[in-house]
N, C-alpha and C. Protein backbone atom coordinates (compact mmCIF):
# COMPACT_ATOMS: atom_id res chain seq x y z
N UNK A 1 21.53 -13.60 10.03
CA UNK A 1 20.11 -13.29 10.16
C UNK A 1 19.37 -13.99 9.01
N UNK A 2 18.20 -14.86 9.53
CA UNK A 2 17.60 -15.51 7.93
C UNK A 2 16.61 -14.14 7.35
N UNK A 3 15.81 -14.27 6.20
CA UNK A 3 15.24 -14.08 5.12
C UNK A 3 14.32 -13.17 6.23
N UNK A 4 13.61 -14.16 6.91
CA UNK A 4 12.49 -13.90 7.20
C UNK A 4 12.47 -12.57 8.41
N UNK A 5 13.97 -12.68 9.52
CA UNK A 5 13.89 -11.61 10.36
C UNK A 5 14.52 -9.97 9.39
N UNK A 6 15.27 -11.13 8.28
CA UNK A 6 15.32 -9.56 7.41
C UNK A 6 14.21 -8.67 7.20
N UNK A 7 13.36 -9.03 6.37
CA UNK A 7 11.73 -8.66 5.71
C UNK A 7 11.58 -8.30 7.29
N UNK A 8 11.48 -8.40 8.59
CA UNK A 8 10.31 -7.98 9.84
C UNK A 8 10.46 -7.06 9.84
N UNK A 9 12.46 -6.97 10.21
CA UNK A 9 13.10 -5.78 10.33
C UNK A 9 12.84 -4.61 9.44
N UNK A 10 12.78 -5.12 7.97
CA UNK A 10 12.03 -3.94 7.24
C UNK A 10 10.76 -3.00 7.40
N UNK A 11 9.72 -3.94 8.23
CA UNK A 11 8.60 -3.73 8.73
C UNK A 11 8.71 -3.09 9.86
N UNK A 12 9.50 -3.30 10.55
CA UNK A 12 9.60 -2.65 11.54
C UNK A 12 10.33 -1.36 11.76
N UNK A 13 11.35 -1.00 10.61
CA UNK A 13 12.54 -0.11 10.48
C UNK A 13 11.05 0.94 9.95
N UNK A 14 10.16 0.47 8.85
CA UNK A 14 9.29 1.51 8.20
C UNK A 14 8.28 1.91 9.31
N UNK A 15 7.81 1.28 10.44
CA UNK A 15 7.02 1.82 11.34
C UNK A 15 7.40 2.88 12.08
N UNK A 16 8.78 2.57 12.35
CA UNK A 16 9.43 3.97 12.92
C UNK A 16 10.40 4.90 12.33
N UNK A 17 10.09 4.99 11.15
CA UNK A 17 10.52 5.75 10.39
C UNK A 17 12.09 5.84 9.99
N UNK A 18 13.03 4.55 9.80
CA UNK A 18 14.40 4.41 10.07
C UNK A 18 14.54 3.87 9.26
N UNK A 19 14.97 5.02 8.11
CA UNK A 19 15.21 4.83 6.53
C UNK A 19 16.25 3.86 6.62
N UNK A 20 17.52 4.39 6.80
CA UNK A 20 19.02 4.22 6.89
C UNK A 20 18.72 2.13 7.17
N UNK A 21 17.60 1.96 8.24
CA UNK A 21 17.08 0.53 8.30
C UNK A 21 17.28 -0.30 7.16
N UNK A 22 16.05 0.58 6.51
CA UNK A 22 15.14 0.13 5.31
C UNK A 22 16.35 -0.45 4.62
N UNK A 23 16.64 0.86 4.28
CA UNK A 23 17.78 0.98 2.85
C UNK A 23 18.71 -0.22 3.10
N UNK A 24 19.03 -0.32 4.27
CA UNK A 24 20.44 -0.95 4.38
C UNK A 24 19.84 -2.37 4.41
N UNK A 25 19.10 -2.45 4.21
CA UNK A 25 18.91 -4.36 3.84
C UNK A 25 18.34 -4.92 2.33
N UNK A 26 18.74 -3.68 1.61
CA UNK A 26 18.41 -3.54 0.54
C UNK A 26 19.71 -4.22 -0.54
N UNK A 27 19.74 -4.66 -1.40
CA UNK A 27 21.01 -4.52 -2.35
C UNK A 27 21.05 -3.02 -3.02
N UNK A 28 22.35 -2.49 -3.32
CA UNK A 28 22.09 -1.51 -3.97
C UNK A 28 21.62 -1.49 -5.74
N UNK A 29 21.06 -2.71 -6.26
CA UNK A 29 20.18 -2.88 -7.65
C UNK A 29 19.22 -3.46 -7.14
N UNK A 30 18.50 -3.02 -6.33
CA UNK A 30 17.23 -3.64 -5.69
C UNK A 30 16.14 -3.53 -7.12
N UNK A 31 15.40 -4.08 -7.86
CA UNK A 31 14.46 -4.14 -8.60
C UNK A 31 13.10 -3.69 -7.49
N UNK A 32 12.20 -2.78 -7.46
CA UNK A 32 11.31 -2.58 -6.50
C UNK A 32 9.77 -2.04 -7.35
N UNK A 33 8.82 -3.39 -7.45
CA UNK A 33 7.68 -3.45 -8.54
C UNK A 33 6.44 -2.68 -7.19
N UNK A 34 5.84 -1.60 -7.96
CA UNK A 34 4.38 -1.48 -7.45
C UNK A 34 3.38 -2.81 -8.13
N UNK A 35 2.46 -2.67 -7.31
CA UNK A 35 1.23 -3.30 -7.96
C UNK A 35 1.22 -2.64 -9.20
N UNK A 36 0.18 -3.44 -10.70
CA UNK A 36 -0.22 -2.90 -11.85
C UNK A 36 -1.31 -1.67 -11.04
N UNK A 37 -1.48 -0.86 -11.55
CA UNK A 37 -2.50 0.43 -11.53
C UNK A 37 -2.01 1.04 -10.16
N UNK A 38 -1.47 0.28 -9.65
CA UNK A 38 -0.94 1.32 -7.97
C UNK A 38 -0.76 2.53 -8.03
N UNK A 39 -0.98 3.61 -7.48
CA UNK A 39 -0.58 5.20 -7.59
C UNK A 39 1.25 5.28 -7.35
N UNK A 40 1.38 4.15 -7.28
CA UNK A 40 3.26 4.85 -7.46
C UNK A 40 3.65 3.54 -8.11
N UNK A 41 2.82 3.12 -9.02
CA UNK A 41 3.69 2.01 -9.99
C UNK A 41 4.22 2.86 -11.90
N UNK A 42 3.63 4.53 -11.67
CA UNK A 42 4.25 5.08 -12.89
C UNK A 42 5.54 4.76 -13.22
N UNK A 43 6.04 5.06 -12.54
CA UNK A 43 7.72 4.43 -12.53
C UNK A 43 8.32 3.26 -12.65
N UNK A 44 7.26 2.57 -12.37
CA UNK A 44 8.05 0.95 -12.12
C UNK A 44 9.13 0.26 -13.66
N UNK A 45 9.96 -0.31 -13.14
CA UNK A 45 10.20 -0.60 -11.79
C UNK A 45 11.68 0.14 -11.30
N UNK A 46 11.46 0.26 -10.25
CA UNK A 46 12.18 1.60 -9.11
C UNK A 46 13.66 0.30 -9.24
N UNK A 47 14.88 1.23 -9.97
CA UNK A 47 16.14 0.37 -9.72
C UNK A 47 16.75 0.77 -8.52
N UNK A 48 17.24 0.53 -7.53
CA UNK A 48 18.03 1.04 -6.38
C UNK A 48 17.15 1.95 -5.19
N UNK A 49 18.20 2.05 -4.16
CA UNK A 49 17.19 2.64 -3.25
C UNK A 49 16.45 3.98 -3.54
N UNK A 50 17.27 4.72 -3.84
CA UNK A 50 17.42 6.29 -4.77
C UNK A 50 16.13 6.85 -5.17
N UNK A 51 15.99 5.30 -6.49
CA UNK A 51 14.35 5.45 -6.84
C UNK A 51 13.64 5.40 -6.13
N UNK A 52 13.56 3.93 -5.40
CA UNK A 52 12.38 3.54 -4.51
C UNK A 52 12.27 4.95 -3.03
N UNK A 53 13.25 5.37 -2.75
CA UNK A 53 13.21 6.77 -2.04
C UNK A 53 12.03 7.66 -2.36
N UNK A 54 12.45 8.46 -4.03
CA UNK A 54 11.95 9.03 -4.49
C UNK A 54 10.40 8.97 -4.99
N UNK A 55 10.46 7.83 -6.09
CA UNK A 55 9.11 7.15 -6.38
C UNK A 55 8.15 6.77 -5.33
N UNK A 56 8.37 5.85 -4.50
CA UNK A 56 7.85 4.80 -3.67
C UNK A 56 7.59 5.70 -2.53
N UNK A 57 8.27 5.73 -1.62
CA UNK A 57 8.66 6.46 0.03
C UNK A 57 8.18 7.71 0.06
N UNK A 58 8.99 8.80 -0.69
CA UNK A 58 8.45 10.10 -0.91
C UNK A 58 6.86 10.59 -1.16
N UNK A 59 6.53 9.53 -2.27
CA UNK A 59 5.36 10.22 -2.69
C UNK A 59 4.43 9.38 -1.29
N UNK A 60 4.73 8.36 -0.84
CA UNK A 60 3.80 8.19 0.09
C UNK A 60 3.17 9.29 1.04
N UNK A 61 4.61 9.83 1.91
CA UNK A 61 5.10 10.64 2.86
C UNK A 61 3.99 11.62 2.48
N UNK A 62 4.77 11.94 1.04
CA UNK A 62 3.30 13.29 0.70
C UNK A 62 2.06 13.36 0.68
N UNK A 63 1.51 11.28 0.12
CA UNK A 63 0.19 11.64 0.16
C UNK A 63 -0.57 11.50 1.76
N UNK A 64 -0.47 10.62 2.51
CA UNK A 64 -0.45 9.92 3.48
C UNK A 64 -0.08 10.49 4.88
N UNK A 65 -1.07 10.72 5.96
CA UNK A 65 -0.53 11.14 6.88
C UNK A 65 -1.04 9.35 7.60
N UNK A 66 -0.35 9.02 8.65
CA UNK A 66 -0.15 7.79 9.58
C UNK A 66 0.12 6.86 8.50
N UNK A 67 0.55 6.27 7.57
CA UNK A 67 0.37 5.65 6.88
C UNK A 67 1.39 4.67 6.92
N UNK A 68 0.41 3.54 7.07
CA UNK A 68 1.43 1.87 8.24
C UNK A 68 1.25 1.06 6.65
N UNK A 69 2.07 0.06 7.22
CA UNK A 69 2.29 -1.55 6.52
C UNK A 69 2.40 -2.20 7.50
N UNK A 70 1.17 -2.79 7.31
CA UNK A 70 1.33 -3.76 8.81
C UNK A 70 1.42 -5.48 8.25
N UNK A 71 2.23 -6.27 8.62
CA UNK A 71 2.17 -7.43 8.23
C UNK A 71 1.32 -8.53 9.17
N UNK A 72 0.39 -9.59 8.66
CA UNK A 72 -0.09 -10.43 9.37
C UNK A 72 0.52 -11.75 9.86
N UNK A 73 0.71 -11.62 9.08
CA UNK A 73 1.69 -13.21 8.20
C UNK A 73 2.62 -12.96 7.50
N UNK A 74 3.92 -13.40 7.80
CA UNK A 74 5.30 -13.58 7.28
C UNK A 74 5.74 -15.17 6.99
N UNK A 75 5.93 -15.24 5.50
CA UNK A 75 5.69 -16.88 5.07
C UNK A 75 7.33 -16.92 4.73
N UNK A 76 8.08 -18.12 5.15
CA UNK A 76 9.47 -18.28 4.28
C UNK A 76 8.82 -19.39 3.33
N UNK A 77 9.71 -18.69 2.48
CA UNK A 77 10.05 -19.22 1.49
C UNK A 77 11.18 -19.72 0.50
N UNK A 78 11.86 -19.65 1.57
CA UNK A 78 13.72 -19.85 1.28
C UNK A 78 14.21 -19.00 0.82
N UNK A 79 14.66 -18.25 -0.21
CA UNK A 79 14.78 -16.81 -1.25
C UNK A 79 13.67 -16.12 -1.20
N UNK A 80 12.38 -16.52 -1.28
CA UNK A 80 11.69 -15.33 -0.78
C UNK A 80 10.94 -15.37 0.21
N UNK A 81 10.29 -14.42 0.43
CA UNK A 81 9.26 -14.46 1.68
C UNK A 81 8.29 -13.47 1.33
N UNK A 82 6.99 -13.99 1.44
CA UNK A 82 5.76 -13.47 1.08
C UNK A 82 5.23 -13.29 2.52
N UNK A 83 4.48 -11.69 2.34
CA UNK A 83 4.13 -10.86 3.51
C UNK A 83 2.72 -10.69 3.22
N UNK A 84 1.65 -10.49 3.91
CA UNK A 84 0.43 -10.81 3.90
C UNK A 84 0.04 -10.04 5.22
N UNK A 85 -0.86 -8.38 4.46
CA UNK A 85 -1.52 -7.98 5.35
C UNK A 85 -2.09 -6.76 5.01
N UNK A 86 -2.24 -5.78 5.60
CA UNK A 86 -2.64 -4.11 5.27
C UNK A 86 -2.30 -3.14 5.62
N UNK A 87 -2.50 -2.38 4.78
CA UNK A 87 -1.94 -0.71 4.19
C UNK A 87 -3.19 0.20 5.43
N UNK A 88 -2.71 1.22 6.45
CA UNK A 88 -3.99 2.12 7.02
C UNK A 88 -2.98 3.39 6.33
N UNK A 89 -3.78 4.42 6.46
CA UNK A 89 -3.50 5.71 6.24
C UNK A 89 -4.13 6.51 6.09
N UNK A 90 -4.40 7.72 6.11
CA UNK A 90 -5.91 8.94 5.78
C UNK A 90 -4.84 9.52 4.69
N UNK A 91 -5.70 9.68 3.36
CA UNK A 91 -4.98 10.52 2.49
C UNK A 91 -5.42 11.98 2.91
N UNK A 92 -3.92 12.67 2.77
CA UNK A 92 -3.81 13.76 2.66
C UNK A 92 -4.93 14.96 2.44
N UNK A 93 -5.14 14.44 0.94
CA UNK A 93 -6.11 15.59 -0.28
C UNK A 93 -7.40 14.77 -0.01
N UNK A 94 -7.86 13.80 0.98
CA UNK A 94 -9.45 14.11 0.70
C UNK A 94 -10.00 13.98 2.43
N UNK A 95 -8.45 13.16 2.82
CA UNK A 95 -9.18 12.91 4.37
C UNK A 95 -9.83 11.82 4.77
N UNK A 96 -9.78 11.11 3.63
CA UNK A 96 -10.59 9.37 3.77
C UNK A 96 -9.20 8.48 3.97
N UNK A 97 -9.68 7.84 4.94
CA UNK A 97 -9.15 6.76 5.48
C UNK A 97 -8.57 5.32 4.89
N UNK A 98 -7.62 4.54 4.52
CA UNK A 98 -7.62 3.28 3.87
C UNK A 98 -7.45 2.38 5.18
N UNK A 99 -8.08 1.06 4.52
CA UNK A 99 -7.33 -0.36 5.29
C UNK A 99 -7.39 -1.33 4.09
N UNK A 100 -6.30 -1.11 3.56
CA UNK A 100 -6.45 -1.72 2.16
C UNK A 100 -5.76 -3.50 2.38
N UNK A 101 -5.80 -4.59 1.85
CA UNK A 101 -4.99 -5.61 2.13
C UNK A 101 -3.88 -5.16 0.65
N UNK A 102 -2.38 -6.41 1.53
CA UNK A 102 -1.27 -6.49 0.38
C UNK A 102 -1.06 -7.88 0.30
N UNK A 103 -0.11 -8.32 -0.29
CA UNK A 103 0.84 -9.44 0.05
C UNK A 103 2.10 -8.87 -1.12
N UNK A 104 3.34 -8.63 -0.44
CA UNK A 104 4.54 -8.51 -0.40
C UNK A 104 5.10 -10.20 -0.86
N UNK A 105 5.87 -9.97 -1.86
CA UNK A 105 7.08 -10.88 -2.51
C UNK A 105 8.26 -10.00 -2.45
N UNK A 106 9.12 -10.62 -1.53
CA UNK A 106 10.76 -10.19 -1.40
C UNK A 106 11.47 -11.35 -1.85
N UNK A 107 12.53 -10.79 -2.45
CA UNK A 107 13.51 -12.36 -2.97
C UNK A 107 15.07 -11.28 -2.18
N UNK A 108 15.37 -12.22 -1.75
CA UNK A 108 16.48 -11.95 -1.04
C UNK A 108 17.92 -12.90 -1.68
N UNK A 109 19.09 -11.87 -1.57
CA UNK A 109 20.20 -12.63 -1.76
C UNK A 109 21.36 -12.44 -0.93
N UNK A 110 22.02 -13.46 -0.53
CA UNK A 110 22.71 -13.29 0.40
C UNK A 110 22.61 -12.39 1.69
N UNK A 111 21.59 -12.12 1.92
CA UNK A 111 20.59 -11.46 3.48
C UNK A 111 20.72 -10.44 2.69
N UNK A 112 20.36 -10.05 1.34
CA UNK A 112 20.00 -8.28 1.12
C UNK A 112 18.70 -8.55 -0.11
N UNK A 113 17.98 -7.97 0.52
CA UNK A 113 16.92 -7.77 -0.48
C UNK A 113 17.31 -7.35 -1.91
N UNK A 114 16.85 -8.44 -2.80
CA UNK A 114 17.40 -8.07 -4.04
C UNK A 114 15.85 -7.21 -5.26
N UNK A 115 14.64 -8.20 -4.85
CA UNK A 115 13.51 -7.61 -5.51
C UNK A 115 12.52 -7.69 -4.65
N UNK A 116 11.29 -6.74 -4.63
CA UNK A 116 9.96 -6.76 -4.31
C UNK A 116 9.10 -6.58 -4.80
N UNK A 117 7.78 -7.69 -4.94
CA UNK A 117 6.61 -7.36 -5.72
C UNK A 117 5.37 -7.21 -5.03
N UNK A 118 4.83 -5.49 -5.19
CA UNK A 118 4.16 -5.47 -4.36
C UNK A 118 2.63 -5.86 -5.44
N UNK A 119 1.15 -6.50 -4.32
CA UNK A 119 -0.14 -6.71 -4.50
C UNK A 119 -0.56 -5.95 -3.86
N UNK A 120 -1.46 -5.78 -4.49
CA UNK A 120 -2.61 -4.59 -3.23
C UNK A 120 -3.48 -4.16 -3.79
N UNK A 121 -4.82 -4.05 -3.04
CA UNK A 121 -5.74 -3.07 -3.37
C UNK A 121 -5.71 -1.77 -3.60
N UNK A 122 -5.97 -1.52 -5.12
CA UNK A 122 -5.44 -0.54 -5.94
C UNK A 122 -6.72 0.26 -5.45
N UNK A 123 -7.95 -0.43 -5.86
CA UNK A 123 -9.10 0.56 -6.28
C UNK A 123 -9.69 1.13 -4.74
N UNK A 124 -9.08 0.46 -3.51
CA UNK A 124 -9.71 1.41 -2.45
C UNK A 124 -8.49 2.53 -1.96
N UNK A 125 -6.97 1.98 -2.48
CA UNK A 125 -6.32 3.16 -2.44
C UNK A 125 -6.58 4.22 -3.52
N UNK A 126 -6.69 4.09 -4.30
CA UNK A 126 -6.68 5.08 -5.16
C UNK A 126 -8.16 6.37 -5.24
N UNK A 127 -9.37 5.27 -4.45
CA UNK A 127 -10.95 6.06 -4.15
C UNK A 127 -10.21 6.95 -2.85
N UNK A 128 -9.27 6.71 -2.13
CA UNK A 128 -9.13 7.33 -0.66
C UNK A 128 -8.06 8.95 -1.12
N UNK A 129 -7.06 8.28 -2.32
CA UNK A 129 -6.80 9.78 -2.74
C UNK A 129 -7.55 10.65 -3.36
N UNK A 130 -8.43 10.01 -4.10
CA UNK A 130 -9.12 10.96 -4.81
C UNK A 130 -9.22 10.87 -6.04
N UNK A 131 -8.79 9.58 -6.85
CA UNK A 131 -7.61 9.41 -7.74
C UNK A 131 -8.83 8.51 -8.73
């Protein structure tokens, strides 16, 4: 499988909710960066799935009801592949809505995701929690 149907599959494993997906195209020392100021970059950076579970996934789950990654554009880049698109979701605690843009950096090794750096609009996620 190249780089690039790895990363879809990720996209696609998180739309329907199929962790076991996620995880498993992961390395197990996955390095996993929020954006600077992101509401779940306190932690960064998330070593293994474990963290990124906990940190990353979890706190979404909690804040976020529908809350997609939708990709527009999927770029190879040989080792990595940069993802390009937007975040929807209604937070939880206020009830406001996001459509925030990202672009995703995955570096992959040997077909397992080794790091991800996420971009994104911090300041309209963070006005939609409340934050």
């Amino acid at each position: 499988m190249g780089n690039v149907a790895v990363v879809q599959g990720i996209y696609d494993a998180f739309r329907t909710g199929d962790l076991p997906g996620i995880f498993g195209a992961m390395h197990p020392d996955i390095e996993w960066n929020e954006a600077e100021n992101y509401p779940y970059a306190v932690t960064n950076p998330h070593i293994g799935p474990e963290a990124i579970l906990a940190g990353v996934f979890g706190q979404i789950a909690g804040d976020w009801d529908g809350f997609a990654a939708k990709p527009d554009q999927i770029l190879d880049a040989g080792d990595h592949v940069v993802a390009l698109g937007r975040y929807s979701g209604v937070a939880k605690a206020t009830g406001t809505a996001m459509d925030a843009q990202f672009a995703h950096v995955w570096r992959l090794v040997d077909g397992k995701v080794a790091s991800f750096q996420q971009y994104a609009d911090t300041l309209q996620t963070a006005r939609a929690l409340g934050r």
